[in-house]
N, C-alpha and C. Protein backbone atom coordinates (compact mmCIF):
# COMPACT_ATOMS: atom_id res chain seq x y z
N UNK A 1 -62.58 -73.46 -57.58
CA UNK A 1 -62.13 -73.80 -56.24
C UNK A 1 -60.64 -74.15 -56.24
N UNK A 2 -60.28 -74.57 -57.37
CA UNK A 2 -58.91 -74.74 -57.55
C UNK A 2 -57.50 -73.76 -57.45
N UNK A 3 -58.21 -72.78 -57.85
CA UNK A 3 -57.60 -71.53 -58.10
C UNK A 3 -57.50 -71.26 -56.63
N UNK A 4 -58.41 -70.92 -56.09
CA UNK A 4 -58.72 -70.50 -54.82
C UNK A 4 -57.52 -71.50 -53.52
N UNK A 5 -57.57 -72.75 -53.91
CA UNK A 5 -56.54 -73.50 -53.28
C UNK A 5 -55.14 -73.42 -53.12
N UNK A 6 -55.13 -73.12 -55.00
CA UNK A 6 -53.82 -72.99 -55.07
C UNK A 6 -53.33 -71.22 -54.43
N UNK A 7 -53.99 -70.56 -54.41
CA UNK A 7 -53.69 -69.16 -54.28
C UNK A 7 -53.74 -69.37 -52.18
N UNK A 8 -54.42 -69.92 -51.98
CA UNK A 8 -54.35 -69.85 -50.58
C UNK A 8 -52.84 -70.83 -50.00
N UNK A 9 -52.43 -71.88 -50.65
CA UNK A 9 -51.03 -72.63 -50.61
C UNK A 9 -49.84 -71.71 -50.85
N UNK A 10 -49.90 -70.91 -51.99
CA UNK A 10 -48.72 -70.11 -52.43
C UNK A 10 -48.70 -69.20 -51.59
N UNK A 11 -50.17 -67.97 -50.90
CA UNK A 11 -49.71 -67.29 -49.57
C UNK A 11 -49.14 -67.93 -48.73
N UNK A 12 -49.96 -69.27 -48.25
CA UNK A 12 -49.13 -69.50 -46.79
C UNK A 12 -47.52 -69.61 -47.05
N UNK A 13 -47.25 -70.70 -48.51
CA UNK A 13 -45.69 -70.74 -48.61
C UNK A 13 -44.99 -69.23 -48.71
N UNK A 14 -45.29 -68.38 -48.68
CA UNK A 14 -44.84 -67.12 -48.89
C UNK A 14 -44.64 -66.67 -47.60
N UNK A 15 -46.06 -66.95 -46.70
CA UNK A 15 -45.84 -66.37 -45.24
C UNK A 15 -44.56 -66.70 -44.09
N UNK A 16 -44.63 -68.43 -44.65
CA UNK A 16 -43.48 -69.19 -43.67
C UNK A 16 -42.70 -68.84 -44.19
N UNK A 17 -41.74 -68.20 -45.57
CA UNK A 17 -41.19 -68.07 -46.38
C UNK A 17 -40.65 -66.28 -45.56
N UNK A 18 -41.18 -65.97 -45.09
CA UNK A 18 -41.17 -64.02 -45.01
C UNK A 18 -40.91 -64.54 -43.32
N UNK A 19 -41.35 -65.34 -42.51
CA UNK A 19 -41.33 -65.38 -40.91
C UNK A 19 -39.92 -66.13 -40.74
N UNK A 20 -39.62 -67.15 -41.50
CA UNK A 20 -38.54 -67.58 -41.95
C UNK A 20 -37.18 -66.79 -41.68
N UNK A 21 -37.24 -66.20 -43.02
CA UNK A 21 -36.32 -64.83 -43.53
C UNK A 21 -36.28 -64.11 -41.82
N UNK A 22 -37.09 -63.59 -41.13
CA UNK A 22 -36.94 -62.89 -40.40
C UNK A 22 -36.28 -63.17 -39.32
N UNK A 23 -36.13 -64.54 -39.54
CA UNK A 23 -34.76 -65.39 -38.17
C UNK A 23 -33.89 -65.91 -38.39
N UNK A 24 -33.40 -65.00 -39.77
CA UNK A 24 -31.99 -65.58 -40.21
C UNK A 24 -30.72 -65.53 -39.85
N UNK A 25 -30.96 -63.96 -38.96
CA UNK A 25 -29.62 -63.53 -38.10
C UNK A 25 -29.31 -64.48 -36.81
N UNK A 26 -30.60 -64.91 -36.18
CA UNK A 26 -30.72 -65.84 -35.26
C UNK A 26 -30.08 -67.16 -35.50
N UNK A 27 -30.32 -67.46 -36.99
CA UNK A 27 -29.83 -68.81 -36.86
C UNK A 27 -28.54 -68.64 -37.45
N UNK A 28 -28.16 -67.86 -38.61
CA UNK A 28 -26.20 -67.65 -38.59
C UNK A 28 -25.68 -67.31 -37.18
N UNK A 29 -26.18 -66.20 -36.62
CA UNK A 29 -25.25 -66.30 -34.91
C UNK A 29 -25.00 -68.00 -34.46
N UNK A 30 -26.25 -68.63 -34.02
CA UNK A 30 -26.70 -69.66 -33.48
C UNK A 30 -24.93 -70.71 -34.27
N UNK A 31 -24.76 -70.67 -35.77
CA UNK A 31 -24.40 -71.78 -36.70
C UNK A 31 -22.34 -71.22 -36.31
N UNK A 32 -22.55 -69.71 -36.32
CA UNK A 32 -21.15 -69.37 -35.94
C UNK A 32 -20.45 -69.55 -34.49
N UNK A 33 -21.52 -69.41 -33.07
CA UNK A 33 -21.23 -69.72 -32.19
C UNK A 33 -20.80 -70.72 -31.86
N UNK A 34 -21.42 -72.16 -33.06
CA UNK A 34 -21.27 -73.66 -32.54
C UNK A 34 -20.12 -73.56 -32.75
N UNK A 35 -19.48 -72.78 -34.64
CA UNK A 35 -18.43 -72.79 -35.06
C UNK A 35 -16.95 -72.59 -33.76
N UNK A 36 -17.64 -71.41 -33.16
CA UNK A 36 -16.04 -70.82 -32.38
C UNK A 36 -16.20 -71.26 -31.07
N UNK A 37 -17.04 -72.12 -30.52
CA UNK A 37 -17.05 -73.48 -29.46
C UNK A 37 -16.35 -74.64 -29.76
N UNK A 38 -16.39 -74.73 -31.30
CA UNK A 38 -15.36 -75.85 -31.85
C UNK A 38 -13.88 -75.69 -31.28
N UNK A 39 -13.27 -74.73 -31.43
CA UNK A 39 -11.93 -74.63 -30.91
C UNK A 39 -11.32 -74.91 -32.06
N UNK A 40 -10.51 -75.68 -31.82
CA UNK A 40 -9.26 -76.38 -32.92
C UNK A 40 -9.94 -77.27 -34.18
N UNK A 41 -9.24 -77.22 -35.01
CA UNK A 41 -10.60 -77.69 -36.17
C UNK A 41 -10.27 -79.27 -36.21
N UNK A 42 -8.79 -79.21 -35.98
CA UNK A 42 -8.38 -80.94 -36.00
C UNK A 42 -8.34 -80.93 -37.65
N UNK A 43 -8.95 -82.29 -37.75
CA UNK A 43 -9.18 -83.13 -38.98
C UNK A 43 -10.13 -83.34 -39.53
N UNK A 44 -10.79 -82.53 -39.02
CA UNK A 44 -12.26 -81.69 -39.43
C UNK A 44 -12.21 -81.00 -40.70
N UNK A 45 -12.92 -81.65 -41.91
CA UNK A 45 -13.37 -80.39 -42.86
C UNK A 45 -14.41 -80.09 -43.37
N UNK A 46 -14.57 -79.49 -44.39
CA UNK A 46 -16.11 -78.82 -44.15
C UNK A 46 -16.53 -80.37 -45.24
N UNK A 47 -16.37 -81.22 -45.70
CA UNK A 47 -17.43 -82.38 -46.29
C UNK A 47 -17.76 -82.91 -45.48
N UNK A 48 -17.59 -83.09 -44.25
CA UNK A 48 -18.40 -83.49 -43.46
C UNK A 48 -19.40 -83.02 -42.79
N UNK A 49 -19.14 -81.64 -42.64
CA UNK A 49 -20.87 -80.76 -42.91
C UNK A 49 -21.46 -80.66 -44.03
N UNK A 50 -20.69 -80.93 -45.13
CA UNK A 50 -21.64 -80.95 -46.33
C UNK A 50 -22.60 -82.29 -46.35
N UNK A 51 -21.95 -83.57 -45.98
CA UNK A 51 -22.64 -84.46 -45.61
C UNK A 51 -23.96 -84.80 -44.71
N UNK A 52 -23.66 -83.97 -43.61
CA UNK A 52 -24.58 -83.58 -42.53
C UNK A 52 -26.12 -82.94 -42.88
N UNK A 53 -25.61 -82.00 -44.30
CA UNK A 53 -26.69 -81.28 -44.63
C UNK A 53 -27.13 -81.72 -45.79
N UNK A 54 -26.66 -82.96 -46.39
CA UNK A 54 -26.88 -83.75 -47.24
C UNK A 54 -28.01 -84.64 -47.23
N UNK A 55 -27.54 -85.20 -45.93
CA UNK A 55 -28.52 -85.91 -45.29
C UNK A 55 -30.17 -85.51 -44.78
N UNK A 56 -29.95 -83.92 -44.20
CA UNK A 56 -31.09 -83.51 -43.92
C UNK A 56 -31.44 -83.00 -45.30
N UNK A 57 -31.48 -82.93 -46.35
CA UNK A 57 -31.45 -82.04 -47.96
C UNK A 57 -32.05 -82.99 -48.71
N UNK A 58 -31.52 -84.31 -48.78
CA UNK A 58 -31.63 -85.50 -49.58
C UNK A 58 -32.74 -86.18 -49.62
N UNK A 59 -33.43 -86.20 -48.41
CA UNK A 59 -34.33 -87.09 -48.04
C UNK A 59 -35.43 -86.22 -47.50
N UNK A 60 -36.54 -87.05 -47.06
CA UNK A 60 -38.32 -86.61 -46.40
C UNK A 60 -37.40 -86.57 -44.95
N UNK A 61 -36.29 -86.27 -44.60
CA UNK A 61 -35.53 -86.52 -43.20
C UNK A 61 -36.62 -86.16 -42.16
N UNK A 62 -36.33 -86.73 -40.61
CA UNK A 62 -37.01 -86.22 -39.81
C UNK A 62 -35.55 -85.40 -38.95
N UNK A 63 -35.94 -84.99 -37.46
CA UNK A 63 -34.62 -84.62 -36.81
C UNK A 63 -34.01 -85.65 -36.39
N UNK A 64 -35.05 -86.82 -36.78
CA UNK A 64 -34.47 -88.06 -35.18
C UNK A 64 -33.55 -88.91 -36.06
N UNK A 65 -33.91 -88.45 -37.80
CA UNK A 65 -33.07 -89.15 -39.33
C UNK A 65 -31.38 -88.41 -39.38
N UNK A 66 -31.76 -87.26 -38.52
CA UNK A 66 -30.15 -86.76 -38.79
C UNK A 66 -29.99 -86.35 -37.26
N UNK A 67 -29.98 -86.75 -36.60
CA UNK A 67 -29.24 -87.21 -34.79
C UNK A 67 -29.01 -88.51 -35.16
N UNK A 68 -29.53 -88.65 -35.55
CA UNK A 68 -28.74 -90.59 -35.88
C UNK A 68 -27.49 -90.40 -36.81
N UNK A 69 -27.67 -89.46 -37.82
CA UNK A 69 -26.44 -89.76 -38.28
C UNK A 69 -25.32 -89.18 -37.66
N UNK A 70 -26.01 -87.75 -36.86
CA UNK A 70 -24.57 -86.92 -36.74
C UNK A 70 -24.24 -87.52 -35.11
N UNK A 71 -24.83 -88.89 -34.41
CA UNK A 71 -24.13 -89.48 -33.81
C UNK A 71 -23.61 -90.58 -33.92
N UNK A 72 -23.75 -90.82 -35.44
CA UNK A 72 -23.13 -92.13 -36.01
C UNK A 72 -21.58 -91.90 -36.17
N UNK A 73 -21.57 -90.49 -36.71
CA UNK A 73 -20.20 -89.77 -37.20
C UNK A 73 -19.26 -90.03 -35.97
N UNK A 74 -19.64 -89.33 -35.02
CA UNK A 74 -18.76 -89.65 -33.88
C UNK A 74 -18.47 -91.08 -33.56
N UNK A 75 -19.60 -91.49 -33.33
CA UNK A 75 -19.32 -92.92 -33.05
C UNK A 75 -18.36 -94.22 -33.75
N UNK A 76 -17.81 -93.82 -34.69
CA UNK A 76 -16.65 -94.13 -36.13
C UNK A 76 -15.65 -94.06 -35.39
N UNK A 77 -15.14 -95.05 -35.30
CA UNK A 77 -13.45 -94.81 -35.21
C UNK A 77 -12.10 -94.01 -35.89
N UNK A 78 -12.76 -93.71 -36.77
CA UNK A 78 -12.07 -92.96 -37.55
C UNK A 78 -12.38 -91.31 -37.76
N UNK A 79 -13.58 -91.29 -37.04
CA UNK A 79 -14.14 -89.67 -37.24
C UNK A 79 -13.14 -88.39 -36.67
N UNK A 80 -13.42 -87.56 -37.48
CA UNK A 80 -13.15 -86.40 -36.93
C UNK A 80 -13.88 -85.48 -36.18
N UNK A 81 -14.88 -85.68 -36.06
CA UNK A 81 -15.97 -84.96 -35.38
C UNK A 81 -15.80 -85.68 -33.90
N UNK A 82 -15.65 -84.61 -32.95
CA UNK A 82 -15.65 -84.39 -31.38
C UNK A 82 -16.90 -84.71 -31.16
N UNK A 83 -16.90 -85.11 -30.11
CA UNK A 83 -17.91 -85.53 -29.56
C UNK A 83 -19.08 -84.15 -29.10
N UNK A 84 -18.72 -83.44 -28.63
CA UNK A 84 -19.13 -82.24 -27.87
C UNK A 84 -19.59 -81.18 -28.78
N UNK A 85 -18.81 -80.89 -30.26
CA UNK A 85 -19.34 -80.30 -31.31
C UNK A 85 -20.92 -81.00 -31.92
N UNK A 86 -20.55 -82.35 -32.14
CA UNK A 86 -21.94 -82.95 -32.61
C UNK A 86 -22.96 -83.07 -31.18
N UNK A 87 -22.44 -82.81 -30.51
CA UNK A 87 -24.05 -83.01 -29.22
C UNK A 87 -24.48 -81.74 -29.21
N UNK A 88 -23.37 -80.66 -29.48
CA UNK A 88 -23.61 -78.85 -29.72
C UNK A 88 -24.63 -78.68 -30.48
N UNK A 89 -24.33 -79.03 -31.78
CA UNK A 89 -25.35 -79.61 -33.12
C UNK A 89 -26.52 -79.82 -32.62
N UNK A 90 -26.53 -81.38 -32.27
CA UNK A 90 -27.74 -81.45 -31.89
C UNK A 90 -28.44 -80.68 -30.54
N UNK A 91 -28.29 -80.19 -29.74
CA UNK A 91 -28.87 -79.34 -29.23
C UNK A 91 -28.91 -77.65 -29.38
N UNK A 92 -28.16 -77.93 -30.37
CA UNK A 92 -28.77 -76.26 -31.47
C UNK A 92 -30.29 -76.65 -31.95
N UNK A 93 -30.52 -78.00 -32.58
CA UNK A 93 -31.35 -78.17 -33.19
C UNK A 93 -32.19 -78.50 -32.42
N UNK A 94 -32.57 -79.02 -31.28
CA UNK A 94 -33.34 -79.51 -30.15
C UNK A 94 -33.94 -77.59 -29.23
N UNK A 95 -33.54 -76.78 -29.26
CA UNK A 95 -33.66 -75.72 -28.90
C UNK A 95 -34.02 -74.61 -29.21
N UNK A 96 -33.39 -74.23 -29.92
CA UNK A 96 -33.35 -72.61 -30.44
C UNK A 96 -34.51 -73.05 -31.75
N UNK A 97 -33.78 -74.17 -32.10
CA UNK A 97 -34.34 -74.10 -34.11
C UNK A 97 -35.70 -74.85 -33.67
N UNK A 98 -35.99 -75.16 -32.75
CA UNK A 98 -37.29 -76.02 -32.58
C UNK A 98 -37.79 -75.07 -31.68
N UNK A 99 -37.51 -74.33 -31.05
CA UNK A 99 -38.47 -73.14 -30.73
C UNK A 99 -38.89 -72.35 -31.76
N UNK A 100 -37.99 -71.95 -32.69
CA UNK A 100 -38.62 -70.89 -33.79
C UNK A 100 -39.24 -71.53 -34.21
N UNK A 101 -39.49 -73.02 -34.92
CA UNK A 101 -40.41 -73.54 -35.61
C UNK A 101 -41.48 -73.30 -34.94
N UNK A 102 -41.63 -73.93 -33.41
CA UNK A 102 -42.90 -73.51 -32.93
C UNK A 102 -43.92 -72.45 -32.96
N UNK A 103 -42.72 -71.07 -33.31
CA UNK A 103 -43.17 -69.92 -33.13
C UNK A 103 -43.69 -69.30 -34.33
N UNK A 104 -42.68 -70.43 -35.67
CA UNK A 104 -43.26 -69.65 -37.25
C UNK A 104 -44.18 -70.69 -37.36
N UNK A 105 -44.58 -71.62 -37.28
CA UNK A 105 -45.29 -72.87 -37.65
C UNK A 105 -46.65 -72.21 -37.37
N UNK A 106 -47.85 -72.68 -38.22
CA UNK A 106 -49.12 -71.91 -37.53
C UNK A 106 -50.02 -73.08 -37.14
N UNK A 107 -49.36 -74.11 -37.31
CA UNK A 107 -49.97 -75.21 -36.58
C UNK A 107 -49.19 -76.31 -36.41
N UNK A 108 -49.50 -77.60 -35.40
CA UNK A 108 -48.60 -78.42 -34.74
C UNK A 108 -48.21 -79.37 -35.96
N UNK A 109 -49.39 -79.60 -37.03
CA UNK A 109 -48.61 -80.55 -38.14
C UNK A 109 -47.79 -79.95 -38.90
N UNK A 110 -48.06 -78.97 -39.16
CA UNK A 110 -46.46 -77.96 -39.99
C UNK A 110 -45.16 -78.01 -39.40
N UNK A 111 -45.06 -77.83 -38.08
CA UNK A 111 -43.90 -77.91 -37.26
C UNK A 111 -43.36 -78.73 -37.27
N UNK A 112 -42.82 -79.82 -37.88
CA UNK A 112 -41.69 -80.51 -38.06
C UNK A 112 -41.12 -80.33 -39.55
N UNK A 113 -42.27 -79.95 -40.28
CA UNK A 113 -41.42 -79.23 -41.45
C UNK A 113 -40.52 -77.97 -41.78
N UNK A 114 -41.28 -77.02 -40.92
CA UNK A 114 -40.79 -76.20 -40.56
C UNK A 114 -39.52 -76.18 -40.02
N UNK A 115 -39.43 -76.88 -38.93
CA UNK A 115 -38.20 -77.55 -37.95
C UNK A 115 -36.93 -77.91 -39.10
N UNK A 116 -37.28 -78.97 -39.48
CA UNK A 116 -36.30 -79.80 -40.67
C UNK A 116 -35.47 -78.49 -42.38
N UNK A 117 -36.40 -77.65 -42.39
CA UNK A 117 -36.06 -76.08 -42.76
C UNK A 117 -35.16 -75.77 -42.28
N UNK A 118 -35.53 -75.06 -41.13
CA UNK A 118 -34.64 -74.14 -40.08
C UNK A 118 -33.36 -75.32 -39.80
N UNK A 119 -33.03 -76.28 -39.80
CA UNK A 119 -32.11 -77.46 -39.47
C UNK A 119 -31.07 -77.12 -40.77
N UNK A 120 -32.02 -77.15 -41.66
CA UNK A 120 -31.04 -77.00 -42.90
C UNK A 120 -30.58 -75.88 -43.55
N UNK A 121 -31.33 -74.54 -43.29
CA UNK A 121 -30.48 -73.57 -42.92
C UNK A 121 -29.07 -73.36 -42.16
N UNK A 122 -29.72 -73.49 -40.67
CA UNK A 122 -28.33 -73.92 -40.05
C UNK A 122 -27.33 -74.33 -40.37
N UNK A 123 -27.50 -75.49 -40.89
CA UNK A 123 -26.52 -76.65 -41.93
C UNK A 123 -25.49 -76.06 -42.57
N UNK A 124 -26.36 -75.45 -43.83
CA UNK A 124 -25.79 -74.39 -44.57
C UNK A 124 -24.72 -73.36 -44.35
N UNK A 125 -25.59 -72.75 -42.62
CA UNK A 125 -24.44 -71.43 -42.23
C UNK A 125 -23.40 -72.60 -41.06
N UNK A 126 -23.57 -73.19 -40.80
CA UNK A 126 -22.76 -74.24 -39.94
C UNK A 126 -21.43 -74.00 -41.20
N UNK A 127 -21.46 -74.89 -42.10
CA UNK A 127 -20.65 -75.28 -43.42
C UNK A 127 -20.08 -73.90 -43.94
N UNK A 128 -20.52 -72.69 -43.81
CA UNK A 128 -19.90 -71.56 -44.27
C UNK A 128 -18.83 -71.04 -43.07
N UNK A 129 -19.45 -70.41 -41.97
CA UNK A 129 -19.19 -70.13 -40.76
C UNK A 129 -17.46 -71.71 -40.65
N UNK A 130 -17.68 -72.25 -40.88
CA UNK A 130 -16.53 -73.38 -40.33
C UNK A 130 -15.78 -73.86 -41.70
N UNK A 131 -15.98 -73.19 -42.92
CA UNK A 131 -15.48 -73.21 -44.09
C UNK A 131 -14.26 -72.23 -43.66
N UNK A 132 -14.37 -70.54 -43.11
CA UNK A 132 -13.94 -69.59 -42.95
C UNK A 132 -13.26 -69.82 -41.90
N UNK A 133 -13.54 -70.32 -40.71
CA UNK A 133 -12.10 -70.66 -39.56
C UNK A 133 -11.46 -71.65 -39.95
N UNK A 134 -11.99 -72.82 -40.80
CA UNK A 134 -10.35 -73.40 -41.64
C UNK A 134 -9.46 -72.34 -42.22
N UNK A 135 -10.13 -71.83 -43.18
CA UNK A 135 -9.22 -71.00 -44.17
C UNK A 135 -8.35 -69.90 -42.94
N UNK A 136 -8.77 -69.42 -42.34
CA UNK A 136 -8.56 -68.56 -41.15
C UNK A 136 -7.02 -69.40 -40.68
N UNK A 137 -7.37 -70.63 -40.41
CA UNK A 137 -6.68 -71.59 -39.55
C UNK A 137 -5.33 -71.80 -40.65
N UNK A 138 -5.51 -72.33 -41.62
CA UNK A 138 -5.10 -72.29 -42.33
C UNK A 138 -3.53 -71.30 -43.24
N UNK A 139 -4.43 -70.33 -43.24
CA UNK A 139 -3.58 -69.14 -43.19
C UNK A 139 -2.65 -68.80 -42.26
N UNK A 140 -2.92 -68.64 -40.68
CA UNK A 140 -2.78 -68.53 -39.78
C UNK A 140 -1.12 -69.52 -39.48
N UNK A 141 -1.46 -70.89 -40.47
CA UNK A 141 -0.39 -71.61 -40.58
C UNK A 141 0.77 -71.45 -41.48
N UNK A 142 -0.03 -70.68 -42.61
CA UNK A 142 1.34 -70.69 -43.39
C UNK A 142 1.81 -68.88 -43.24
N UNK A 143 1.78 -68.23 -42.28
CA UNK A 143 2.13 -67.21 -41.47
C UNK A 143 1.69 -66.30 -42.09
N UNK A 144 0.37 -66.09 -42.71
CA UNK A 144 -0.07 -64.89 -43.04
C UNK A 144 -1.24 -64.44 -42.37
N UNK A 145 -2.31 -63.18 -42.59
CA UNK A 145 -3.51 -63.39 -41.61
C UNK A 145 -4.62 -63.02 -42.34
N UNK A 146 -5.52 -63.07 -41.87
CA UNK A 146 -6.86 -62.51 -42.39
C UNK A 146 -6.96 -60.96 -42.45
N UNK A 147 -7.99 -60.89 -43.94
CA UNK A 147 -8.32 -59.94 -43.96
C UNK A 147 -10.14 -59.96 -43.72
N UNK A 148 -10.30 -60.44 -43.13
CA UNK A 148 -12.10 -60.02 -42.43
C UNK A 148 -11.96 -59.58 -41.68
């Protein structure tokens, strides 16, 4: 019976694993759009999305464990994070990424794991996607241009 358990666990992780994969373009668009809504990068750099996704990475996080932080960030006197980018954030994650969960999830207790996944994906292409309009930005400053 064991066998049988474990072989029925490793399909399903395979299945969410393959339904997953199949909304990956969805969620890089989703992570680059927030990117070029950002505008000006400021004093913004990418460790502070590494942080962001640290947070959801690090821990049993829930969503409500990292909306707390990524409105703690703002809330700092010292932050660089806009206000309007981190509410972007979080309603990337309140929307789009919590609909697909609904939609890959095959039941309601999976779906916040699922959710907290797809969050940290995002994360990931958030931190790449806004790695590349620094460097962009960057360049841009010391008068040369891109080649993408």
């Amino acid at each position: 019976m064991s066998n049988d358990t474990n072989r029925d666990e490793i399909t399903a992780e395979l299945r969410l694993e393959r339904e997953i994969d199949r909304h990956l373009d969805d969620i890089v668009k989703l992570a680059e759009d927030r990117i070029e809504k950002l505008g000006a990068i400021g004093k913004m750099s990418p460790s502070q999305l590494r942080n962001a996704a640290s947070v959801a990475t690090n821990t049993e996080s829930s969503f409500r464990t990292i909306k707390n932080w990524i409105r703690y960030q703002v809330a700092r006197t010292s932050s660089p994070w806009p206000a309007d980018f981190a509410d972007g954030i979080v309603k990337d994650c309140e929307g789009l990424l919590k609909e697909l969960a609904g939609k890959i999830a095959k039941t309601p207790e999976t779906e916040p794991d699922v959710h907290i996944r797809l969050i940290r994906l995002y994360l990931g292409y958030l931190i790449r996607a806004f790695t590349y309009k620094k460097f962009e930005a960057d360049t841009i400053k010391k008068g040369g241009g891109s080649n993408v």
